[in-house]
Protein backbone atom coordinates (compact mmCIF):
# COMPACT_ATOMS: atom_id res chain seq x y z
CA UNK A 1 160.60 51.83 -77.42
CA UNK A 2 159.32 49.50 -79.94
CA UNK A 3 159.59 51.22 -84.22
CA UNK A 4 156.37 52.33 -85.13
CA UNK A 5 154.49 50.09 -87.81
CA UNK A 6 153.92 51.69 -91.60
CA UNK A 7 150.03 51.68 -92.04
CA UNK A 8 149.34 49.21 -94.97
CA UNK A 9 146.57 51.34 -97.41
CA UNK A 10 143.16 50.14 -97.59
CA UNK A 11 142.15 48.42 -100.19
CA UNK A 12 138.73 47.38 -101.58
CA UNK A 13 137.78 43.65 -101.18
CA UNK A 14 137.77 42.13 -104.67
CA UNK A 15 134.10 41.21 -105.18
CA UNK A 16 132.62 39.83 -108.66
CA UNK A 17 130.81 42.11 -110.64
CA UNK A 18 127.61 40.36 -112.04
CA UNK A 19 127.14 40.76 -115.56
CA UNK A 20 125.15 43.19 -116.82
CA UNK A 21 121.51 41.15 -118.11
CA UNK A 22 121.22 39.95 -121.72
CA UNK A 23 119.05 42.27 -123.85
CA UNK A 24 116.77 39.60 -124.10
CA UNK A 25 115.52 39.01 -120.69
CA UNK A 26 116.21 42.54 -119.07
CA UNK A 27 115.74 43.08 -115.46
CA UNK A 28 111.74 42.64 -114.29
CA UNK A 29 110.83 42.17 -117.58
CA UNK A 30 109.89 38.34 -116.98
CA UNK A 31 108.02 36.89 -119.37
CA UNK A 32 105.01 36.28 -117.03
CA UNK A 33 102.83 36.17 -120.42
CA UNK A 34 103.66 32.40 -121.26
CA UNK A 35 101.39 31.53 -118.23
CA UNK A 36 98.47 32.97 -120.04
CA UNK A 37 95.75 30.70 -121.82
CA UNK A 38 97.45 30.31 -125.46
CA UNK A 39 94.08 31.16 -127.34
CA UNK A 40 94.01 34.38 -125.08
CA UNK A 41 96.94 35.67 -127.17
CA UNK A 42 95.61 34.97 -130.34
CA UNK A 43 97.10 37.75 -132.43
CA UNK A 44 99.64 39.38 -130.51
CA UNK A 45 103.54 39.03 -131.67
CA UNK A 46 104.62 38.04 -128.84
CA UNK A 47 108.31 38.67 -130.10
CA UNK A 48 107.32 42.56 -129.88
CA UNK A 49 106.59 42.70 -126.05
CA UNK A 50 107.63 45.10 -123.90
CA UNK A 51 106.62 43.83 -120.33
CA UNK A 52 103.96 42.02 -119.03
CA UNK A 53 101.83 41.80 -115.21
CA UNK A 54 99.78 39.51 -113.43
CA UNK A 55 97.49 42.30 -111.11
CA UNK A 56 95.68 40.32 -107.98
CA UNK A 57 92.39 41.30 -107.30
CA UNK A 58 92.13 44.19 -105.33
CA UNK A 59 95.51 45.80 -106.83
CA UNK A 60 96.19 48.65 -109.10
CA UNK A 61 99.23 49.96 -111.33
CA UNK A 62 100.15 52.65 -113.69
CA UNK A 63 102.30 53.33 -116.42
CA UNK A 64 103.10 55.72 -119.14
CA UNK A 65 102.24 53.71 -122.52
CA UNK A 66 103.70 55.26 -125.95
CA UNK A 67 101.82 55.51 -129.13
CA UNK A 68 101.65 52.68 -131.14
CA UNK A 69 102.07 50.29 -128.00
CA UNK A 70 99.26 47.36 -126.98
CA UNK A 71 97.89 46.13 -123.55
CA UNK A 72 95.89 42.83 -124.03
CA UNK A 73 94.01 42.05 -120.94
CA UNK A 74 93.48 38.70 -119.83
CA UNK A 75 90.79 37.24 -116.99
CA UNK A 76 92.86 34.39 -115.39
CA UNK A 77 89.74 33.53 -112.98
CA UNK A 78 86.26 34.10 -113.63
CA UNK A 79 84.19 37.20 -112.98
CA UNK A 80 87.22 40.26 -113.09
CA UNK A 81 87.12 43.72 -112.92
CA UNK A 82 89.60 46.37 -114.49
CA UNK A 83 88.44 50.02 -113.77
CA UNK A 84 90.58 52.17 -116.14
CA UNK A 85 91.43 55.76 -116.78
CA UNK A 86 93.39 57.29 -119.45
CA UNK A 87 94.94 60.52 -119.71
CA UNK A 88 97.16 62.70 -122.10
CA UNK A 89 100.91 62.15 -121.31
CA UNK A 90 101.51 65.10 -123.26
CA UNK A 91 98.91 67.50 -121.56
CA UNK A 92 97.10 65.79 -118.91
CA UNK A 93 94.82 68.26 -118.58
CA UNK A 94 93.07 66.33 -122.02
CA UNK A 95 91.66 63.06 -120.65
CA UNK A 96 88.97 60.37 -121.47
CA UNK A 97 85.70 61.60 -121.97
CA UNK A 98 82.39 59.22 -121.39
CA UNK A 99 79.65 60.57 -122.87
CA UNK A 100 81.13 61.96 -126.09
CA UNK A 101 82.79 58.25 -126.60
CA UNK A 102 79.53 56.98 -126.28
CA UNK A 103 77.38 59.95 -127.93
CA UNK A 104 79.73 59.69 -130.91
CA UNK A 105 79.42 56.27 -131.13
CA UNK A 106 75.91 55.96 -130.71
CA UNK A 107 76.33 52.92 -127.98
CA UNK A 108 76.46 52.50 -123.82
CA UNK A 109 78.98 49.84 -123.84
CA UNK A 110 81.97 49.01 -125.29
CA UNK A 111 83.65 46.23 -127.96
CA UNK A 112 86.08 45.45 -130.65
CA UNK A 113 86.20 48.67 -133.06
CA UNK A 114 85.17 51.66 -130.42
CA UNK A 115 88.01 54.15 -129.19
CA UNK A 116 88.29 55.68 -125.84
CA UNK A 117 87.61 59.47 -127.15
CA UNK A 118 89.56 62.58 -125.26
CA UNK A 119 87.61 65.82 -124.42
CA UNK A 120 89.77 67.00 -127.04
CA UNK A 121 87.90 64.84 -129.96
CA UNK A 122 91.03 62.41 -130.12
CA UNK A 123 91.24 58.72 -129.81
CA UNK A 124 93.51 57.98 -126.92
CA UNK A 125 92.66 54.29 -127.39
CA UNK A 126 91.04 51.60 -129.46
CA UNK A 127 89.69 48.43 -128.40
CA UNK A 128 91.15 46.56 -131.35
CA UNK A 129 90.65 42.76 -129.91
CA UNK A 130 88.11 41.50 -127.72
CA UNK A 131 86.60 38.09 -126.72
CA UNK A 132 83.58 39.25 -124.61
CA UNK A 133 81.47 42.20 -126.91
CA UNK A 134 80.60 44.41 -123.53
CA UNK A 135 82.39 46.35 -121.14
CA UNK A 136 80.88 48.77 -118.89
CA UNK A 137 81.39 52.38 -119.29
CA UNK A 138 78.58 53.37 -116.86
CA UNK A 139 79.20 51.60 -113.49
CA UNK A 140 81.32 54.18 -111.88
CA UNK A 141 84.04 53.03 -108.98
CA UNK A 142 83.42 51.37 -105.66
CA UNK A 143 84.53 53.92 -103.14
CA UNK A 144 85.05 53.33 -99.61
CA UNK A 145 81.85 54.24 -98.55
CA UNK A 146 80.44 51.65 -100.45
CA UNK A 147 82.82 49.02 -99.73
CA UNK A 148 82.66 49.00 -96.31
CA UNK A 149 78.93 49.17 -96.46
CA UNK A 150 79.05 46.14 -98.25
CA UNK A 151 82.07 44.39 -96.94
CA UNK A 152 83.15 45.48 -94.09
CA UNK A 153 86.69 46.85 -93.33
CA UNK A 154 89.66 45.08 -93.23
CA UNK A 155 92.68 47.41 -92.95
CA UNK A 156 96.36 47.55 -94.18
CA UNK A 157 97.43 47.28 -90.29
CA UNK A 158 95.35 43.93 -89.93
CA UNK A 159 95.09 42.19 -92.82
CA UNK A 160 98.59 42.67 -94.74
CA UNK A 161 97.93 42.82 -98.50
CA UNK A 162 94.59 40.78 -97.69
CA UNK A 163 93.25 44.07 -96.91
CA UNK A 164 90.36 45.75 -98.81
CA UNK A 165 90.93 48.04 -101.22
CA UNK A 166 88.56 49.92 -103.21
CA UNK A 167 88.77 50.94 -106.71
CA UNK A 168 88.75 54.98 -106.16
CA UNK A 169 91.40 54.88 -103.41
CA UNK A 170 93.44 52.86 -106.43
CA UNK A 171 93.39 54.90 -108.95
CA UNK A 172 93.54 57.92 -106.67
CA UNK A 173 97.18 55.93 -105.52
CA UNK A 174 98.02 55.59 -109.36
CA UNK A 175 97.16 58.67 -110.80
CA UNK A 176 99.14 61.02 -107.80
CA UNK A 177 102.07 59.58 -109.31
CA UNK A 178 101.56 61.70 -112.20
CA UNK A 179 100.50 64.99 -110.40
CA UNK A 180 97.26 64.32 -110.48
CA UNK A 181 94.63 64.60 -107.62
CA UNK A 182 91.18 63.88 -106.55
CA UNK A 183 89.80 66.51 -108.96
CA UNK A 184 90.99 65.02 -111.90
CA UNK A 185 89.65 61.06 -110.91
CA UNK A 186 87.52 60.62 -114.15
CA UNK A 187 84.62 58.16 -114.60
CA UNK A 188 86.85 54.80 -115.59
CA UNK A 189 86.08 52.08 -118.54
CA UNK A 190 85.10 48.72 -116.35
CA UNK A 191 86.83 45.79 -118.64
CA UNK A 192 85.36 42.49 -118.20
CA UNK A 193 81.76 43.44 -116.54
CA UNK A 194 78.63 44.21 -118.34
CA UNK A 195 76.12 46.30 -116.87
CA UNK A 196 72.83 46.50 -119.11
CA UNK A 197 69.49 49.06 -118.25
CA UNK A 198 65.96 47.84 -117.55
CA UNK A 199 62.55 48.41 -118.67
CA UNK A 200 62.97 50.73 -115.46
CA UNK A 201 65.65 52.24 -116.24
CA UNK A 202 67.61 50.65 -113.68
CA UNK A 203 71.17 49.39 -113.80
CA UNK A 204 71.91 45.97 -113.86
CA UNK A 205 75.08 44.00 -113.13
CA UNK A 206 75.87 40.62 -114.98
CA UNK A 207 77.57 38.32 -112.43
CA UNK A 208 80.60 36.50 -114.18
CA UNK A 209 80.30 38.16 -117.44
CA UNK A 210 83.89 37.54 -117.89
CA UNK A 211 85.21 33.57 -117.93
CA UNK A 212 89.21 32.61 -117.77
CA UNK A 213 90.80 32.92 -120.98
CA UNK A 214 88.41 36.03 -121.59
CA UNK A 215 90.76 38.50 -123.37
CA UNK A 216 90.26 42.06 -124.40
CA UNK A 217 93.26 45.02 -125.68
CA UNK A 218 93.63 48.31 -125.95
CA UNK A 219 95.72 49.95 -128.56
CA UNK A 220 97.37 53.26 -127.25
CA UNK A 221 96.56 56.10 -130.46
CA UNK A 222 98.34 58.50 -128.18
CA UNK A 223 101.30 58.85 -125.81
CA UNK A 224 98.44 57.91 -122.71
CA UNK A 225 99.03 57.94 -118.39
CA UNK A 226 96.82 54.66 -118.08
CA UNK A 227 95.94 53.55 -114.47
CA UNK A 228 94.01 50.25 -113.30
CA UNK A 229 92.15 48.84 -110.43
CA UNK A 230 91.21 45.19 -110.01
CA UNK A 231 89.13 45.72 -107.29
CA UNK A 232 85.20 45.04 -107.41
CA UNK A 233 82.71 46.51 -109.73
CA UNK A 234 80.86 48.82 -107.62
CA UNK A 235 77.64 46.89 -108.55
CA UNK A 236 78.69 43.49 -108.49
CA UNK A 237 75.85 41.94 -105.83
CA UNK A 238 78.80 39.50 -104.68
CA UNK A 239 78.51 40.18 -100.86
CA UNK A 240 81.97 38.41 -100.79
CA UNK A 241 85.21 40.65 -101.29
CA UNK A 242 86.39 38.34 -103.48
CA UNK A 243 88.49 40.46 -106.64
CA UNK A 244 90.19 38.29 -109.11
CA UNK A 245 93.62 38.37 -110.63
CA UNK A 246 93.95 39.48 -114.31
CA UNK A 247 97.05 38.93 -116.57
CA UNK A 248 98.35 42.37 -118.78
CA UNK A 249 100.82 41.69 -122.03
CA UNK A 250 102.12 45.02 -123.57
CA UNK A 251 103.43 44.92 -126.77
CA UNK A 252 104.15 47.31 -129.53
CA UNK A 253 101.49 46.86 -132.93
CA UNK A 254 102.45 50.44 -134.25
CA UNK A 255 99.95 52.87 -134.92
CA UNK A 256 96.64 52.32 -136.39
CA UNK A 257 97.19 51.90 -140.27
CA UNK A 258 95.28 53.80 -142.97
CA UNK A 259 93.12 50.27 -143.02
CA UNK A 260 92.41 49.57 -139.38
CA UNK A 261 88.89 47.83 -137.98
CA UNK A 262 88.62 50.41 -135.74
CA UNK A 263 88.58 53.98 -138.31
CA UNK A 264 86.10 51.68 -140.26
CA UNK A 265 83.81 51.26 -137.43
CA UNK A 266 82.11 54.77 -137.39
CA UNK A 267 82.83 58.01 -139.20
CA UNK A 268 83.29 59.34 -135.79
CA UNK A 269 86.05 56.85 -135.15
CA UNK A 270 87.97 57.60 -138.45
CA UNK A 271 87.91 61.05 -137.39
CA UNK A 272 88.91 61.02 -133.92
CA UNK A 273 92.02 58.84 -135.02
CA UNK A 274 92.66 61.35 -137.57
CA UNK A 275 92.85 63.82 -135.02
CA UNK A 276 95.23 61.73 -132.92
CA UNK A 277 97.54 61.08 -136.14
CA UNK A 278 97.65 65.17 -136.91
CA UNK A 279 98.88 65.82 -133.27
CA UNK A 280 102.12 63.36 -134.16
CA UNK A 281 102.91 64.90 -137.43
């Protein structure tokens, strides 16, 4: 009867440990900026970003973006869309309000110097750079109603990530992330399109408003849940589905100073940042 053998322990296979990333160039934090048009960053300190996106057309993201932080928006084909929708990360029952941003600011579209008012009378955000002069507050979302009146349907199971997508189902995505349901789906800013009023009273859409290189930011006056959609305008008269790809930079500026464009603009602005400073006192 043969001795029995003495088990030899288990060890672990010795297997390299990568190093950890350099600080510099942290995980998924590539610098995907440097393929934007120079003159489209004019302004930005580009040694103070925190991440940056390209978003194809037809896609939509989220984050959390702290005070004193930047997105600058850039159209890397002609003709975008960004439908976007801001709400308190510190009560997100408080959200962007439309019509007393544009009441209080005596306009119906937005530029360089208007903030993105809360229900609450606060600026969430200011538009402090901007290469264009309009961007639609008025032109709602294309829902899937419309889009497949329009376009047809081409689903997930069929078309991969060429599928349609439409801008309410986006945000709808985006903002459940945060708790946040149908009910709370607010009426978006549309970056990059223009939509002007007749004689008639009618709205009207201005087909590739927005150029490459087009550029416009928004400065975040409070600690905001900010969700996008790329998808179509809802009134674009393009019977194509054809969204374009825009390019986002975030960076950090710091809060608005006591001299900023934007609390010169209107008394109403001033104040509404004032309101926004007093909350982070």
């Amino acid at each position: 009867m043969s001795e029995p053998q003495a088990s030899t322990p288990w060890t672990e296979p010795a297997v390299p440990v990568p190093a950890n990333p350099p600080q510099a160039a942290p995980v998924d934090a590539l610098a995907l900026w440097q393929r934007f048009p120079a003159a489209a960053l004019a302004g930005v300190d580009t040694a103070r970003a925190m991440w940056s996106e390209i978003v194809p057309g037809g896609g939509h993201w989220s984050w959390r973006m702290p005070r004193g932080s930047a997105i600058r928006f850039v159209a890397l084909e002609d003709g975008p869309n960004v439908s976007a929708v801001l709400y308190s990360a510190l009560e997100k029952l408080e959200r962007y309000n439309m019509p007393d941003s544009l009441k209080a600011q005596h306009t119906a579209h937005y530029q360089a110097g208007h903030v993105l008012m809360s229900d609450m009378g606060r600026s969430l955000a200011s538009v402090t750079a901007d290469s264009l002069g309009w961007h639609d507050p008025l032109g709602a979302l294309l829902d899937n109603e419309r889009l497949a009146a329009k376009y047809g349907e081409r689903r997930y199971e069929d078309a991969r990530n060429g599928m349609y997508r439409s801008g309410k189902d986006g945000l709808l995505i985006e903002i459940g992330k945060y708790g946040l349901s149908k009910r709370d789906l607010i009426a978006p800013v549309n970056l990059f399109s223009k939509v002007s009023v007749d004689a008639q009273g009618r709205f009207q859409f201005a087909p590739q408003h927005a150029k490459a290189g087009d550029f416009v930011e928004l400065r975040f006056d409070m600690d905001v849940i900010f969700a996008i959609s790329t998808a179509p305008h809802a009134l674009d008269p393009n019977p194509v589905y054809a969204p374009k790809k825009v390019g986002l930079l975030a960076w950090r500026c710091g809060a608005a100073p006591a001299n900023d464009a934007c609390r010169a603009f209107r008394p109403e602005n001033a104040r509404a940042l004032h309101n926004s400073d007093v909350l982070y006192l």
